[in-house]
N, C-alpha and C. Protein backbone atom coordinates (compact mmCIF):
# COMPACT_ATOMS: atom_id res chain seq x y z
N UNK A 1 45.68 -97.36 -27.31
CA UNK A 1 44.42 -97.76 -26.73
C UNK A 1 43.30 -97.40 -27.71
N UNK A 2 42.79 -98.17 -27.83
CA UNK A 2 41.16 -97.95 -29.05
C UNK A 2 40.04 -97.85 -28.42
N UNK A 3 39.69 -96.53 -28.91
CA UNK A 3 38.21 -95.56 -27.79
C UNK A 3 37.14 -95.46 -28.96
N UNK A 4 36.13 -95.92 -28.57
CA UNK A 4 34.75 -96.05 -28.94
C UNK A 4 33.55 -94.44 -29.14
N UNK A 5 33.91 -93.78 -30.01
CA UNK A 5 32.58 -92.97 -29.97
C UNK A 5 31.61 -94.00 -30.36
N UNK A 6 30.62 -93.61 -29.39
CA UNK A 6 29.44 -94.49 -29.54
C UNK A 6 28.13 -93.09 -29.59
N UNK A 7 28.34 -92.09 -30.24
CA UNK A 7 27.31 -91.82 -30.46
C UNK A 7 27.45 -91.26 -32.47
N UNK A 8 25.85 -91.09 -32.86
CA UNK A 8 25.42 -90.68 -34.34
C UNK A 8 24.86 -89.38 -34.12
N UNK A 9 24.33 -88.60 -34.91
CA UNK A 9 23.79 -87.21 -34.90
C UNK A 9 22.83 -87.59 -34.96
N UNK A 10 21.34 -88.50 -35.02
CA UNK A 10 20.23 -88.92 -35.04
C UNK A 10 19.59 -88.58 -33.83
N UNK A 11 18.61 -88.21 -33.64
CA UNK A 11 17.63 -87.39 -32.41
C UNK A 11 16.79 -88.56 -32.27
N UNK A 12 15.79 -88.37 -31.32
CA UNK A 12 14.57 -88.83 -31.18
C UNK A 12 15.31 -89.99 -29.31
N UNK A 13 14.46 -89.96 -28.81
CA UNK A 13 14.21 -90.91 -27.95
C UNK A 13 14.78 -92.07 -27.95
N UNK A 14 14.35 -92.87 -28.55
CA UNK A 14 15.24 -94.46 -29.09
C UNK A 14 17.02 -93.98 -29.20
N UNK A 15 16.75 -92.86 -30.05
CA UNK A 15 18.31 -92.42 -30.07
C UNK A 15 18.98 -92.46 -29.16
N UNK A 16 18.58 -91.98 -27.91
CA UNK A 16 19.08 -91.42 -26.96
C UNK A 16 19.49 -92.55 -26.10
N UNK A 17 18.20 -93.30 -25.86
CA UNK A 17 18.33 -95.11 -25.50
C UNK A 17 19.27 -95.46 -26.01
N UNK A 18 19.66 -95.26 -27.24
CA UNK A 18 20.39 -96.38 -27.74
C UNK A 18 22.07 -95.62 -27.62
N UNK A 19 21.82 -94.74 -27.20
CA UNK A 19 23.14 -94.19 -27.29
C UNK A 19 23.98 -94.17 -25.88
N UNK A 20 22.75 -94.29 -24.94
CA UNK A 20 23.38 -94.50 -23.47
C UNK A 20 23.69 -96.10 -23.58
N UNK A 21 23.05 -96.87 -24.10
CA UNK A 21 23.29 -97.95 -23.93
C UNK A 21 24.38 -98.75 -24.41
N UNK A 22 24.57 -97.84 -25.34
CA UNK A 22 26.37 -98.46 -26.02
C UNK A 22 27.24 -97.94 -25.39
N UNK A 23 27.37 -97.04 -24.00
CA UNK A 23 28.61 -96.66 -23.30
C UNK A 23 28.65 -97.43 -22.43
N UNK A 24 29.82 -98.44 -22.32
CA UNK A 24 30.29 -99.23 -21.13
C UNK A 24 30.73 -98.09 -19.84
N UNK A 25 30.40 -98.98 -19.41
CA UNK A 25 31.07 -98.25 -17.83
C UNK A 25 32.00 -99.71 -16.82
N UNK A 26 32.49 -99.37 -16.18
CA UNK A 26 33.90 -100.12 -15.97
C UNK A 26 33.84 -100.53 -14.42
N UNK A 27 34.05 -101.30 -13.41
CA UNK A 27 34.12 -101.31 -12.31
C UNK A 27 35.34 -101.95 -12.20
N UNK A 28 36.24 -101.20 -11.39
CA UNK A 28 37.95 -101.12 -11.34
C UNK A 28 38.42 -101.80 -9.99
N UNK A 29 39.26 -102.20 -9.62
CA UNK A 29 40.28 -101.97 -8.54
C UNK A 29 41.42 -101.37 -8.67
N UNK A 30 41.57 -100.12 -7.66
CA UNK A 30 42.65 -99.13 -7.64
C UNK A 30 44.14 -99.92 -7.23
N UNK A 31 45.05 -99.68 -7.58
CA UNK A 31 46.44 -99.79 -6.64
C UNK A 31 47.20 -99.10 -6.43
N UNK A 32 47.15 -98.13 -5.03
CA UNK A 32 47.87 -97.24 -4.92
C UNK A 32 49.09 -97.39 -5.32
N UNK A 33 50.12 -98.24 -4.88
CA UNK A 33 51.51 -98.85 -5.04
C UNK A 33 51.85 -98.20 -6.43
N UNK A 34 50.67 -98.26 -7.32
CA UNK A 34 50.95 -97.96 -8.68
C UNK A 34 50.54 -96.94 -9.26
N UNK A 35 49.39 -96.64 -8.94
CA UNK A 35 48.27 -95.47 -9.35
C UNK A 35 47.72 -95.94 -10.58
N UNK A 36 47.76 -97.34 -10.60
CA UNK A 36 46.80 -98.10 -12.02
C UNK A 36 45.44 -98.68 -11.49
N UNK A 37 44.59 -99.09 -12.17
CA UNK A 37 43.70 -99.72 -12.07
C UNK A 37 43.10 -100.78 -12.63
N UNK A 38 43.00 -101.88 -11.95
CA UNK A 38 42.90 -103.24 -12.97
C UNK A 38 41.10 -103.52 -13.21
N UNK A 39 40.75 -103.66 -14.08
CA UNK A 39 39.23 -103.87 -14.84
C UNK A 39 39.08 -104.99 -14.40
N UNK A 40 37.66 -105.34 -13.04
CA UNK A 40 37.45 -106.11 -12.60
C UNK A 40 35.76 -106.50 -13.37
N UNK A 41 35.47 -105.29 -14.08
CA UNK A 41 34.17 -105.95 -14.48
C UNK A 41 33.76 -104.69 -15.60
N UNK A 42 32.70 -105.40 -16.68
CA UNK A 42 32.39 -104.35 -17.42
C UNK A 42 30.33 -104.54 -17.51
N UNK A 43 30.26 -103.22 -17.56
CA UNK A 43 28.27 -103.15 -17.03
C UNK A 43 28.45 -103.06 -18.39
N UNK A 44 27.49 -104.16 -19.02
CA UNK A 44 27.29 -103.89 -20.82
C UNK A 44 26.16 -102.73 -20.47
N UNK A 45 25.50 -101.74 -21.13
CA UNK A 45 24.11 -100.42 -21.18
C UNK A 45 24.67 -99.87 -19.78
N UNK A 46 25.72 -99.45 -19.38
CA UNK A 46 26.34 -99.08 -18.62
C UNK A 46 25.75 -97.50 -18.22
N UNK A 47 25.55 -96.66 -19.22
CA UNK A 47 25.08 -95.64 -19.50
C UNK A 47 24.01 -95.29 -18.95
N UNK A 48 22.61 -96.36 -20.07
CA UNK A 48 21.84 -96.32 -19.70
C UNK A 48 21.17 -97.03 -18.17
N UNK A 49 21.91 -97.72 -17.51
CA UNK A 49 21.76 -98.15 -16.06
C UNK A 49 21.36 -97.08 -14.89
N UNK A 50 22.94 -96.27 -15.71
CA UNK A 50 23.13 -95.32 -14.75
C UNK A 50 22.45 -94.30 -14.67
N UNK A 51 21.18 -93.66 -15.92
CA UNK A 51 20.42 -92.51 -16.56
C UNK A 51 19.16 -93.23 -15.17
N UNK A 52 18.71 -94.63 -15.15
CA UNK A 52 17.46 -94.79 -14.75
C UNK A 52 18.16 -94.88 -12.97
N UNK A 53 19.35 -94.98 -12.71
CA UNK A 53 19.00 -94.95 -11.25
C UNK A 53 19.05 -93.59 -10.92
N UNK A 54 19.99 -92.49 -11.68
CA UNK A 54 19.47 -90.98 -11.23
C UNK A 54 18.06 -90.70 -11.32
N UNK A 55 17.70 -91.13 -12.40
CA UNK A 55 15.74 -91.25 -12.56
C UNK A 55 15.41 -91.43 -10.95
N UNK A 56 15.64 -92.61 -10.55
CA UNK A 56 15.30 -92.87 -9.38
C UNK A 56 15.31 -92.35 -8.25
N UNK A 57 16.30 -91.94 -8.27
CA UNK A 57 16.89 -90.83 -7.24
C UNK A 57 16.06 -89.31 -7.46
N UNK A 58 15.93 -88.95 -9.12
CA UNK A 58 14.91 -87.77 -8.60
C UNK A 58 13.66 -87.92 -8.29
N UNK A 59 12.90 -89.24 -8.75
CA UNK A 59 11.49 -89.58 -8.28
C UNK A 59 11.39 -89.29 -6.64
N UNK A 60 12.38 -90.20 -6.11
CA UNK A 60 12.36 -90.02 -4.54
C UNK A 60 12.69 -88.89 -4.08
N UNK A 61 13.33 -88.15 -4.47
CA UNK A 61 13.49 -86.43 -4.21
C UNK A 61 12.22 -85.95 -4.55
N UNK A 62 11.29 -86.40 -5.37
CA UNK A 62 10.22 -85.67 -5.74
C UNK A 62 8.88 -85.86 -4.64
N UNK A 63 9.42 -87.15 -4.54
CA UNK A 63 8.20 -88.06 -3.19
C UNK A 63 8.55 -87.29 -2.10
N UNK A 64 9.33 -86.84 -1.47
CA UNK A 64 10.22 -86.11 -0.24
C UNK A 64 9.47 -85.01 -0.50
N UNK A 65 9.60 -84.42 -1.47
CA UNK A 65 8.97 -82.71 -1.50
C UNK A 65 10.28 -81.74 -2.31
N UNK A 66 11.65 -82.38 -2.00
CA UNK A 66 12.36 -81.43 -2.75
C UNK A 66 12.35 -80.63 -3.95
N UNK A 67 11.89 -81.26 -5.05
CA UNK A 67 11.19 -80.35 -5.94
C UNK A 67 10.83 -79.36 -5.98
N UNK A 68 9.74 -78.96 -4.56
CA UNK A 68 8.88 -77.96 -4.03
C UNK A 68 10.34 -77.02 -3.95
N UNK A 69 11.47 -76.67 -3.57
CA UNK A 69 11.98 -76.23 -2.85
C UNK A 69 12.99 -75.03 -3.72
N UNK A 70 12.76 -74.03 -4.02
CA UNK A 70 13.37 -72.91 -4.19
C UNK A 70 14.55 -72.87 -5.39
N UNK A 71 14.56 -72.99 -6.67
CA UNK A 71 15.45 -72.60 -7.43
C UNK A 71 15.13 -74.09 -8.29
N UNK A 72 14.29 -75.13 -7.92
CA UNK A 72 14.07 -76.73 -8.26
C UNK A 72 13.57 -76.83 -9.59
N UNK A 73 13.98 -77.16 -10.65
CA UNK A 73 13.01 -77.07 -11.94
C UNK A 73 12.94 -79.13 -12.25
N UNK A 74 11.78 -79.06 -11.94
CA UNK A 74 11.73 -81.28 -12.01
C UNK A 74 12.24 -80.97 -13.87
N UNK A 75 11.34 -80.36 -14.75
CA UNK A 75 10.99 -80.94 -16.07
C UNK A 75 12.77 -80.50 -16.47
N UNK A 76 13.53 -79.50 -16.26
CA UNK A 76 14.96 -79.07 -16.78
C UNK A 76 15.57 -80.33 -15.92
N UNK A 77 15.67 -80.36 -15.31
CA UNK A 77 16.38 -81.07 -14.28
C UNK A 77 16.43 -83.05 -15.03
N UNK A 78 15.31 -82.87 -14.80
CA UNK A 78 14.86 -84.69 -16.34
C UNK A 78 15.52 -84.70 -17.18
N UNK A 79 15.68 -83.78 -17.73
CA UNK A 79 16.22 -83.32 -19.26
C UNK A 79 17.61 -83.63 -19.02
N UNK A 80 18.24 -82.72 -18.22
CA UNK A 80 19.41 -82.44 -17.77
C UNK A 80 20.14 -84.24 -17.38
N UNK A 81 19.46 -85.11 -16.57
CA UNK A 81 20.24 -86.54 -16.45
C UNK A 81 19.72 -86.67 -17.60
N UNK A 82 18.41 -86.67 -18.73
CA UNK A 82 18.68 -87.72 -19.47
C UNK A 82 19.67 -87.65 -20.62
N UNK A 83 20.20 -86.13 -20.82
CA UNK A 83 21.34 -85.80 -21.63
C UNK A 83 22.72 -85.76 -21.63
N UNK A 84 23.54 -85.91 -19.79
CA UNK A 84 24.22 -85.32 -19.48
C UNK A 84 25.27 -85.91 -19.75
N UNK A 85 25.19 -87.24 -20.37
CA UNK A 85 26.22 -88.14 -20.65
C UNK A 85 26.10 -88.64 -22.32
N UNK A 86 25.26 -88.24 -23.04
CA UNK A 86 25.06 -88.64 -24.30
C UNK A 86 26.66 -88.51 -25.24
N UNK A 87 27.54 -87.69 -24.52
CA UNK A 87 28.42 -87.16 -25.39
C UNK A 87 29.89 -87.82 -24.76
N UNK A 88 29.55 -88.76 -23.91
CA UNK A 88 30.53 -89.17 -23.45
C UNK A 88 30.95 -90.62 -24.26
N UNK A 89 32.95 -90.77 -24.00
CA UNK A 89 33.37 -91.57 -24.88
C UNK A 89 34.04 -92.32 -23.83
N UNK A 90 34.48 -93.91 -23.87
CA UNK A 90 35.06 -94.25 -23.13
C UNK A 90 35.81 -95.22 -23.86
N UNK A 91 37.17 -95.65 -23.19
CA UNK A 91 38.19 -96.43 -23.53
C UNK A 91 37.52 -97.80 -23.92
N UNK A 92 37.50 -98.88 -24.93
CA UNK A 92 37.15 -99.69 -25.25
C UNK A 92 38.44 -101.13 -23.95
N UNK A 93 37.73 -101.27 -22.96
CA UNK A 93 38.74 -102.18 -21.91
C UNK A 93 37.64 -103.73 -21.81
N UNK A 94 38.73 -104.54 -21.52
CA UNK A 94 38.43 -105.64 -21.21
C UNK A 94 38.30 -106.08 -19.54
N UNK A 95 38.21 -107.17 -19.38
CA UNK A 95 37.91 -107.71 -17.66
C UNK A 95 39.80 -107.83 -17.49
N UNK A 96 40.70 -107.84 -16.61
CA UNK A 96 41.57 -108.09 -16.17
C UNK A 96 42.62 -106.83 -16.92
N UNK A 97 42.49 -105.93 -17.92
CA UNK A 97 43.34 -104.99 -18.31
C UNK A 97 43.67 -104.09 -17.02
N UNK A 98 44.95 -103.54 -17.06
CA UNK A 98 45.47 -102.77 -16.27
C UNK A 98 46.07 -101.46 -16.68
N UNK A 99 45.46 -100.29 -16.49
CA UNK A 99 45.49 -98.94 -17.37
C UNK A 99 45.89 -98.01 -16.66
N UNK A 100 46.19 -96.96 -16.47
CA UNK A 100 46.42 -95.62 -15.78
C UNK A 100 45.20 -94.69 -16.04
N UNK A 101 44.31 -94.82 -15.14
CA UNK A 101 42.83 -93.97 -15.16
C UNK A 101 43.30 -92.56 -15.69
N UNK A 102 44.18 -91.80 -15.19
CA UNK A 102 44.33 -90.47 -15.89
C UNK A 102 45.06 -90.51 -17.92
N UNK A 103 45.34 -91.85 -17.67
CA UNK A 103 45.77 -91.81 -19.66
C UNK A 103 44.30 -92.56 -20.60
N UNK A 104 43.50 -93.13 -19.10
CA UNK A 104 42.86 -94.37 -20.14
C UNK A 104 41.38 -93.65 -20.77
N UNK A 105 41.21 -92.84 -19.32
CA UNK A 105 39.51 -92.16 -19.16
C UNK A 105 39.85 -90.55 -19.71
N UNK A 106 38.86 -89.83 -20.19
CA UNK A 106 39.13 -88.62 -20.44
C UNK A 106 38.69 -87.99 -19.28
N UNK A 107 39.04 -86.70 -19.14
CA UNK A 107 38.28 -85.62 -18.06
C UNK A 107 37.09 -85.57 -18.16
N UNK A 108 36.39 -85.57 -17.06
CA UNK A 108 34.74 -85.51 -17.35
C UNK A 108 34.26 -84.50 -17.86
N UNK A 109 35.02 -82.84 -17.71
CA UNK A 109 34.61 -81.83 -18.55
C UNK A 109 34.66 -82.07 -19.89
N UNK A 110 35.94 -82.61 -20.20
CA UNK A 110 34.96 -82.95 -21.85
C UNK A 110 33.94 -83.07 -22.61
N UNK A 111 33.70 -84.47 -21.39
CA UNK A 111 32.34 -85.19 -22.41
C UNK A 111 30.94 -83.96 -21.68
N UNK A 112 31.17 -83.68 -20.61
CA UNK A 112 30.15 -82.88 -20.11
C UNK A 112 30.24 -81.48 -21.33
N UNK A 113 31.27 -80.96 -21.26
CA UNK A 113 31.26 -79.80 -22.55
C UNK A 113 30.30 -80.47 -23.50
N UNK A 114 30.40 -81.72 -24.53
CA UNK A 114 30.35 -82.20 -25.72
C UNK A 114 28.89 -82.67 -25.78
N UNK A 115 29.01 -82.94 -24.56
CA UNK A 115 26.94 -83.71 -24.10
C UNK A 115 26.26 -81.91 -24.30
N UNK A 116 27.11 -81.26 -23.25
CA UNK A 116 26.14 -80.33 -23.79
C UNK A 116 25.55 -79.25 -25.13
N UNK A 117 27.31 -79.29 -26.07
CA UNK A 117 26.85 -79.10 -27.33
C UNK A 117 26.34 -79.94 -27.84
N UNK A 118 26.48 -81.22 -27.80
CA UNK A 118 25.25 -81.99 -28.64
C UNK A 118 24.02 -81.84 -28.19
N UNK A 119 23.65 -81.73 -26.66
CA UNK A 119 22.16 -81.99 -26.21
C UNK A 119 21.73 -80.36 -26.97
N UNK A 120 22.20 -79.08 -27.11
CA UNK A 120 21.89 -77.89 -28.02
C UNK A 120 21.18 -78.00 -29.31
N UNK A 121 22.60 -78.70 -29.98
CA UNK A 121 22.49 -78.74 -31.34
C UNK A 121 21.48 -79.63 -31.74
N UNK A 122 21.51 -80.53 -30.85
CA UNK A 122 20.20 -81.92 -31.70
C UNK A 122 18.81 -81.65 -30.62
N UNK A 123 18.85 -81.23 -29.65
CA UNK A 123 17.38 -81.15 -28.86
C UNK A 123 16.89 -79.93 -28.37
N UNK A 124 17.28 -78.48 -29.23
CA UNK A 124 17.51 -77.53 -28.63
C UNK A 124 17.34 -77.36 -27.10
N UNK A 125 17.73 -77.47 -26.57
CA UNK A 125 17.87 -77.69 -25.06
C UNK A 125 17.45 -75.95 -24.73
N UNK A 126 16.90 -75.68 -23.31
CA UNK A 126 17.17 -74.27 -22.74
C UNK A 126 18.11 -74.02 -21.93
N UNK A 127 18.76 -72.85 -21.81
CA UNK A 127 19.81 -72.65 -20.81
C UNK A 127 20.11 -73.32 -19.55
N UNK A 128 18.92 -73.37 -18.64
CA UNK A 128 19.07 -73.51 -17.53
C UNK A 128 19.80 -75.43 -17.84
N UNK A 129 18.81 -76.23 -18.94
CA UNK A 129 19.52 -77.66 -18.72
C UNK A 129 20.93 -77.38 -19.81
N UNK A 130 20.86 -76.79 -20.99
CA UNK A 130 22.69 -76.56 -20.72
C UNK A 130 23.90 -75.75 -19.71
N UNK A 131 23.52 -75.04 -18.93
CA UNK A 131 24.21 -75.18 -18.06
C UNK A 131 24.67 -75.88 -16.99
N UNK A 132 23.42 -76.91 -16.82
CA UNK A 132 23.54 -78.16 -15.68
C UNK A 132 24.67 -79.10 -16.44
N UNK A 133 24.44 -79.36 -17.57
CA UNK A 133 25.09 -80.62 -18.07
C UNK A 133 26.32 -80.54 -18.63
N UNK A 134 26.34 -78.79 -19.17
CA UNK A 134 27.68 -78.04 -19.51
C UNK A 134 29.19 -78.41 -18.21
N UNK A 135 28.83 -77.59 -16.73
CA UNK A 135 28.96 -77.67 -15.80
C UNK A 135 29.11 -78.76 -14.68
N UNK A 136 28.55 -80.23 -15.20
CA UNK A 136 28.14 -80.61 -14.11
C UNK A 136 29.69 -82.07 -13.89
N UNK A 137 30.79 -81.73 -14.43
CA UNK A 137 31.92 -81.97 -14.08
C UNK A 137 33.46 -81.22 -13.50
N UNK A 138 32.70 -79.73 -13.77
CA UNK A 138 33.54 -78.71 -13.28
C UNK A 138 33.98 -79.06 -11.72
N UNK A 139 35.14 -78.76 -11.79
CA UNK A 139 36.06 -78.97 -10.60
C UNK A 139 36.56 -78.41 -9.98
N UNK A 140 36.82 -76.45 -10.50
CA UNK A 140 37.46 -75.72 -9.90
C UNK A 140 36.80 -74.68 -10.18
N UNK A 141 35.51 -74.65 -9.31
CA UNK A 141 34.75 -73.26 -9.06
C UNK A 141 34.12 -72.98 -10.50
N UNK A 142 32.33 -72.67 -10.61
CA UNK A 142 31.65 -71.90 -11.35
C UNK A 142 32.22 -70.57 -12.50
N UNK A 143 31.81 -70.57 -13.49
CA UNK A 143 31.98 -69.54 -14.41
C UNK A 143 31.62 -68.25 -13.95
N UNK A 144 31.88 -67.21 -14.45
CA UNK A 144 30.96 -65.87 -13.59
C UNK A 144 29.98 -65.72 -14.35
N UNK A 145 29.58 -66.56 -15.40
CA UNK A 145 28.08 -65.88 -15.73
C UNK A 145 27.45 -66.91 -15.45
N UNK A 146 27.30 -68.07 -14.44
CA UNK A 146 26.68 -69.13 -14.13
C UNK A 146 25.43 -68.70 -13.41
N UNK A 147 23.88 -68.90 -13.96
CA UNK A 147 22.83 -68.23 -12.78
C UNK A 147 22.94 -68.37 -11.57
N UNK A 148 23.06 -67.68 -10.61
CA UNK A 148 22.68 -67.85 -9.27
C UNK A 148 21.83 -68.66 -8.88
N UNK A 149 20.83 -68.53 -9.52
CA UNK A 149 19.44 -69.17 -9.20
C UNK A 149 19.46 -70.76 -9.56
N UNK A 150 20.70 -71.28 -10.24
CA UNK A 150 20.15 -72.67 -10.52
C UNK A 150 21.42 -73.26 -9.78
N UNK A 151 22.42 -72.75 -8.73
CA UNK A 151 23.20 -73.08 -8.13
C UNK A 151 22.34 -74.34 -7.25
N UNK A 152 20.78 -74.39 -6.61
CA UNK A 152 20.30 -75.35 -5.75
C UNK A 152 20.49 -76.89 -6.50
N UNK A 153 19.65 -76.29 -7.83
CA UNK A 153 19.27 -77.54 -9.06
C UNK A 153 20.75 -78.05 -9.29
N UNK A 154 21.65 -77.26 -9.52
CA UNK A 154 23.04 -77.59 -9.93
C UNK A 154 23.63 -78.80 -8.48
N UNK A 155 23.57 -77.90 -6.97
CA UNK A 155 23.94 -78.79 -6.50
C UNK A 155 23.49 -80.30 -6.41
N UNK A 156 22.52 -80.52 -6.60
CA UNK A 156 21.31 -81.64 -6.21
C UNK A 156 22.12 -82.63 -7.57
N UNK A 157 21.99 -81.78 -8.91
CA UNK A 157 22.31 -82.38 -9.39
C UNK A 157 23.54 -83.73 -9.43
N UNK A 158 24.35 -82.40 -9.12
CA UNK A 158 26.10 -83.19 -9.03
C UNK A 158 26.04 -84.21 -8.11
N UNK A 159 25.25 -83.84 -7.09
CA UNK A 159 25.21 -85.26 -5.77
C UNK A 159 24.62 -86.00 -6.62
N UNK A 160 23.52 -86.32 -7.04
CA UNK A 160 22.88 -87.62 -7.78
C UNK A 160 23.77 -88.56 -8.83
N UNK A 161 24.46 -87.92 -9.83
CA UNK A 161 25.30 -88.14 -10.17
C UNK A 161 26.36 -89.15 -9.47
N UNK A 162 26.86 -88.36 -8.48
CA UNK A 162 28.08 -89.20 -7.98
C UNK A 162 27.21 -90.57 -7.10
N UNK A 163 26.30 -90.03 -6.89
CA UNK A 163 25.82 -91.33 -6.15
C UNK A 163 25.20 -92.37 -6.68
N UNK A 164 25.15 -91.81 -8.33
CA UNK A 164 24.16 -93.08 -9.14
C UNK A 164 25.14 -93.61 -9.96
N UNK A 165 26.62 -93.32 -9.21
CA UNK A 165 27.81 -93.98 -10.11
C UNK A 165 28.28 -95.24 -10.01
């Protein structure tokens, strides 16, 4: 199978645009019978689609008041979707291919690890948004040196995510 890094070490804004925008993202049909999944469609700026509807989703959290609300950082939290996927790689698939999601896709901790050493190394990032973006595919329980305090921001996060998928 032939997988696409689609990102460069180049910084700046446009970069970042342009780097969400070269990750496809995939819309599948499952078959249990098989545990494959056949590629019913591909979102060309797939990436970047998905960066502006979490956007969206925190604006309206922001209109609500959540923001206001105890452990909430808006400006880390921005940072945090607009980086959190920069480091992610995906299988180069067509419309009608039929793959095994656990051989075709990598683990999301990966690219979440890799987004967040890159979002470090190229934007010095602060803790609180590398630990959101470090973290924010973990599956089996928090690190022990994970802040307490950004467990709220963390959760909020992960929901937006899955829902701006």
């Amino acid at each position: 199978m032939k997988w696409k890094r689609h990102y460069d070490h180049a910084s700046g804004p446009q970069r970042i645009e342009t780097r969400l925008k070269s990750i496809p993202e995939y819309m599948d049909e499952y078959d249990e019978s098989t545990d494959m999944v056949r590629i019913a469609g591909v979102i060309r700026n797939g990436g970047f689609r998905y960066l502006v509807n979490m956007l969206k989703l925190i604006a309206d959290a922001f209109r609500q008041g959540l923001m206001e609300l105890p452990g909430m950082d808006k400006n880390a939290l921005v940072q945090a979707v607009i980086l959190h996927d920069i480091g992610k790689v995906q299988p180069d698939l067509k419309i009608g291919d039929i793959v095994n999601p656990k051989e075709a896709f990598e683990k999301g901790y990966l690219h979440a690890f890799r987004s967040a050493d890159l979002s470090k190394a190229l934007y010095n990032i602060d803790s609180k948004v590398y630990y959101l973006i470090k973290y924010h595919h973990l599956e089996n329980g928090l690190p022990s040196d994970f802040p307490e305090i950004l467990l709220p921001m963390y959760r909020f996060f992960r929901l937006i995510d899955g829902l701006s998928a």
